[in-house]
N, C-alpha and C. Protein backbone atom coordinates (compact mmCIF):
# COMPACT_ATOMS: atom_id res chain seq x y z
N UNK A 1 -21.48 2.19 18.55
CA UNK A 1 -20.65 1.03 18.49
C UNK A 1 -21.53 -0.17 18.20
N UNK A 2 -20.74 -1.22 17.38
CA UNK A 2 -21.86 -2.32 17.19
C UNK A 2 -20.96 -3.28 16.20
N UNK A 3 -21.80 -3.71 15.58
CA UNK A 3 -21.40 -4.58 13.71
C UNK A 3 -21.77 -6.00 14.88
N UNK A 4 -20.74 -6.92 13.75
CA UNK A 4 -21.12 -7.64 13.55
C UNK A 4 -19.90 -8.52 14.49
N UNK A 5 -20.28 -9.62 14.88
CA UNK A 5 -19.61 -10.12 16.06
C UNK A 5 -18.20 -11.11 15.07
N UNK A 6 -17.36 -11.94 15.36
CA UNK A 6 -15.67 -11.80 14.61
C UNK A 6 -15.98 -13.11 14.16
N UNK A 7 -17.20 -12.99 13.18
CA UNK A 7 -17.26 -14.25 12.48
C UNK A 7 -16.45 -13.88 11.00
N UNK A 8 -16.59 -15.42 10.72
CA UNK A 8 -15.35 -15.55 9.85
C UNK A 8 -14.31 -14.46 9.21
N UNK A 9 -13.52 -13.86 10.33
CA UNK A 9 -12.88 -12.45 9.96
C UNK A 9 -13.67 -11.47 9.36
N UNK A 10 -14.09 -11.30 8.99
CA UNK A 10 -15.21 -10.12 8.77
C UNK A 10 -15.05 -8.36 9.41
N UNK A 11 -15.85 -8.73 10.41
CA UNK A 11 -15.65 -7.63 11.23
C UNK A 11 -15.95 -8.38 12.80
N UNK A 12 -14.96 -7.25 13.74
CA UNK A 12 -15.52 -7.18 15.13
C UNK A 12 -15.64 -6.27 15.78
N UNK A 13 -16.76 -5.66 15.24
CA UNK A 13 -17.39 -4.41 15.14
C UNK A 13 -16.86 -3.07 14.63
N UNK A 14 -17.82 -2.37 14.56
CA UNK A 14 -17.67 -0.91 14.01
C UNK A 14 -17.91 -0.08 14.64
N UNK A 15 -17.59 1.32 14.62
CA UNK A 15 -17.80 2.08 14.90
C UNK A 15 -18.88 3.47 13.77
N UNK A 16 -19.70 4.13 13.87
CA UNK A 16 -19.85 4.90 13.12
C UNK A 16 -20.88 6.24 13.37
N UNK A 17 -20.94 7.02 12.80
CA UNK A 17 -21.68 8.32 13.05
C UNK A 17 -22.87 8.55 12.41
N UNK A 18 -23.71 9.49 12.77
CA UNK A 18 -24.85 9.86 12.19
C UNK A 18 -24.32 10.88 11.36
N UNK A 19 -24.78 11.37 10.22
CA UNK A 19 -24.53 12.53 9.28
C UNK A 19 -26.02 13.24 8.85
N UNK A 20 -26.12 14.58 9.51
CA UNK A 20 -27.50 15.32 9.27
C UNK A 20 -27.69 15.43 8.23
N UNK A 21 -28.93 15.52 8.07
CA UNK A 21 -29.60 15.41 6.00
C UNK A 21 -29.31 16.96 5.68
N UNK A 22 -29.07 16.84 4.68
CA UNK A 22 -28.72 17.84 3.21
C UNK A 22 -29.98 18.29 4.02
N UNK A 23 -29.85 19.90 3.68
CA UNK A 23 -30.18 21.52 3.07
C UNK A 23 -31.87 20.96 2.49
N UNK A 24 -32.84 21.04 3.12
CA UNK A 24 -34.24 20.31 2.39
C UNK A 24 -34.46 18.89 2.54
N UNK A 25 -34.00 18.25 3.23
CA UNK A 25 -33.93 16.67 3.30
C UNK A 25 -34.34 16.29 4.98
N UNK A 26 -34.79 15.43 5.23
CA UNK A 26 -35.25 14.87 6.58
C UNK A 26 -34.96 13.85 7.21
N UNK A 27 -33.90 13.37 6.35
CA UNK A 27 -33.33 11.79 6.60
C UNK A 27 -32.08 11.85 6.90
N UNK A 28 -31.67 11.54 8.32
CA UNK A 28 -30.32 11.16 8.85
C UNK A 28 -29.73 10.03 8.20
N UNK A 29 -28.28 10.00 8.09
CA UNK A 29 -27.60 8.74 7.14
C UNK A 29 -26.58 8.04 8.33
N UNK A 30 -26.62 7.03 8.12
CA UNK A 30 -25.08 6.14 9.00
C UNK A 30 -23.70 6.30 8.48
N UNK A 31 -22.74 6.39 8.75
CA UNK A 31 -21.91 6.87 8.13
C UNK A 31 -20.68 5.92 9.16
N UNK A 32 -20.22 5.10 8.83
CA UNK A 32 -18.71 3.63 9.05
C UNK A 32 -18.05 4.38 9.30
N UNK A 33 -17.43 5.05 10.35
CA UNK A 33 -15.84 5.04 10.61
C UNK A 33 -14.59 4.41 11.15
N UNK A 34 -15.02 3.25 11.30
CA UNK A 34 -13.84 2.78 12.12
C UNK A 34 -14.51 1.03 12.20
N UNK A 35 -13.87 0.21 11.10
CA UNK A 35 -14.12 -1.36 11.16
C UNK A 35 -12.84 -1.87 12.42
N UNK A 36 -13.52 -2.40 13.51
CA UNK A 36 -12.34 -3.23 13.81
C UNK A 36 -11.82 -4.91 13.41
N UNK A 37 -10.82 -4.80 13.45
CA UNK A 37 -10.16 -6.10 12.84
C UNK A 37 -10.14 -6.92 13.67
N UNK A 38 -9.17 -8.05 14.04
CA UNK A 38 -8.34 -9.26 14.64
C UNK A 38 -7.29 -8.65 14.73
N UNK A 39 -6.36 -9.57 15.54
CA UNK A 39 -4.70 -9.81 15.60
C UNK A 39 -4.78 -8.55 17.35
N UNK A 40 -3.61 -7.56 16.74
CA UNK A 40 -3.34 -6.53 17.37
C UNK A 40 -4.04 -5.37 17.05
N UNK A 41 -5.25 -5.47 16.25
CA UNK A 41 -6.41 -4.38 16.28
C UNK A 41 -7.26 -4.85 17.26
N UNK A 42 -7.95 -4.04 18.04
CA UNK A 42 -8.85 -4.58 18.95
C UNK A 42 -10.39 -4.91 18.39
N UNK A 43 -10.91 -5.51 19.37
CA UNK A 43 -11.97 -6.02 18.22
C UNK A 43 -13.11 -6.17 19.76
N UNK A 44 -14.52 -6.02 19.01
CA UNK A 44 -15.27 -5.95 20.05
C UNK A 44 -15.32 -4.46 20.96
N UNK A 45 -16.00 -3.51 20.23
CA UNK A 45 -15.71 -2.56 21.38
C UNK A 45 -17.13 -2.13 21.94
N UNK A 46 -17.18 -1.53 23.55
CA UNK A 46 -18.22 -1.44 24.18
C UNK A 46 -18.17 -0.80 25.16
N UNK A 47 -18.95 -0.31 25.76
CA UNK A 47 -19.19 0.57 27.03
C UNK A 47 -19.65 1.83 25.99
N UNK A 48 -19.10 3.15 27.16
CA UNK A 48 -19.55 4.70 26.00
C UNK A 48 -18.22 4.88 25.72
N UNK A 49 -18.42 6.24 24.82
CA UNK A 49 -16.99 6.93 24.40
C UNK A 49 -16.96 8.43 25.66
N UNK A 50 -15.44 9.06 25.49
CA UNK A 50 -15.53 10.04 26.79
C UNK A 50 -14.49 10.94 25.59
N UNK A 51 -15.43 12.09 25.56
CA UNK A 51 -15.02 13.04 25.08
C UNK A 51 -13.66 13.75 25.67
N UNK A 52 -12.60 14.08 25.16
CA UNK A 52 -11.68 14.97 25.73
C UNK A 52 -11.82 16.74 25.14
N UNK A 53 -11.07 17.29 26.02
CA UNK A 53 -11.47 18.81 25.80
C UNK A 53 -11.04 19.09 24.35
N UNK A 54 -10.43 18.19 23.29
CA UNK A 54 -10.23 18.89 22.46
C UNK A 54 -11.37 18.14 21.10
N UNK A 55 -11.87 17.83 21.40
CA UNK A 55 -13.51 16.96 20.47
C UNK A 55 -12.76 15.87 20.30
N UNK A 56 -11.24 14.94 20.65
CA UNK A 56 -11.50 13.91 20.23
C UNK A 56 -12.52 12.41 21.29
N UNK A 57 -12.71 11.37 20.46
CA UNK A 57 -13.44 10.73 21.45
C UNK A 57 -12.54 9.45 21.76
N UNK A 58 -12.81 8.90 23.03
CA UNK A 58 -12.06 7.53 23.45
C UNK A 58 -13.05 6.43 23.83
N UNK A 59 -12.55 5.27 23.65
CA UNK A 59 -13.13 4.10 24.14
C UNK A 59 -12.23 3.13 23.98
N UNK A 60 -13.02 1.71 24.54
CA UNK A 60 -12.09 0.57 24.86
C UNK A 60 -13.02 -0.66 23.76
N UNK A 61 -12.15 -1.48 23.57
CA UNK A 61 -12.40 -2.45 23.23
C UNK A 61 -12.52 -3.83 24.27
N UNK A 62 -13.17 -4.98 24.36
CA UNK A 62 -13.33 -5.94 25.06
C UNK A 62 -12.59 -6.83 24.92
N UNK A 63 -11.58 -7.31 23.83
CA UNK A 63 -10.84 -8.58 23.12
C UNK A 63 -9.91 -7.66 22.39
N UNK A 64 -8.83 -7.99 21.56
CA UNK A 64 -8.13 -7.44 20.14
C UNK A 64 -6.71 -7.01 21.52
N UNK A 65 -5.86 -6.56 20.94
CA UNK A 65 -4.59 -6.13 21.27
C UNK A 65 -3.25 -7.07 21.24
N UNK A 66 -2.57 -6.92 21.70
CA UNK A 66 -1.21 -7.71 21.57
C UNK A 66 -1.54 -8.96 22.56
N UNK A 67 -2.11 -8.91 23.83
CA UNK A 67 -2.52 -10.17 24.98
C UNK A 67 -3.95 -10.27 24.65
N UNK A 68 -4.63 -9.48 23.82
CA UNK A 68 -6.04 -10.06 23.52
C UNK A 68 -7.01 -9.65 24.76
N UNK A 69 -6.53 -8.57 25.45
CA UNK A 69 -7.18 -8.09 26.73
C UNK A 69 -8.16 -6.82 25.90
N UNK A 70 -8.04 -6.26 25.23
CA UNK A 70 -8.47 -5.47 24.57
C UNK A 70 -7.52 -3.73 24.30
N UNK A 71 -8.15 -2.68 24.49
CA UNK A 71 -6.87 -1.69 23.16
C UNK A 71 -8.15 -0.43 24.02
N UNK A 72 -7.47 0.95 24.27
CA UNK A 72 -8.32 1.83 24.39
C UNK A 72 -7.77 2.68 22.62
N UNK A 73 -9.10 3.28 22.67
CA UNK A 73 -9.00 3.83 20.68
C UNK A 73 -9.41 4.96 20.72
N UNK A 74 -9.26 5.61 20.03
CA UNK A 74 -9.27 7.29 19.42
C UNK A 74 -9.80 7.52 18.29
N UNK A 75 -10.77 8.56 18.36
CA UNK A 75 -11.32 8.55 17.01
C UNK A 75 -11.35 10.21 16.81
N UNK A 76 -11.37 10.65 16.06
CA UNK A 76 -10.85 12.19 16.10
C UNK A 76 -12.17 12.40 14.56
């Protein structure tokens, strides 16, 4: 979790994964899954993620949602 903090709409933060190097290769890549927005997207997210039994992952956001309290999110 990270990016970039909710300057001028942009982003408020991202989420994203590591992707293991190709078959002969030694270099791990970053790989974006999940920009959060403004409004009723939550924005700012932090703490860890908590795996459920079926591989998807959860976490919370700090700010973003409908009262701006923040949004728990799913990433599958």
């Amino acid at each position: 979790m990270g990016g970039s903090s909710c300057n001028n709409g942009v982003s408020c933060g991202v989420a994203s994964e590591l992707v293991p190097p190709a078959p002969g290769k030694t270099q791990w890549t970053e790989s974006v899954i999940r920009v959060f927005g403004r409004g009723s997207d939550g924005q700012m997210p932090d703490g860890g993620l908590v795996m459920a039994p079926d591989g998807a992952l959860y976490g919370e956001t700090s700010a973003g949602g409908t009262q701006n309290d923040g949004i728990i999110y799913e990433l599958k």
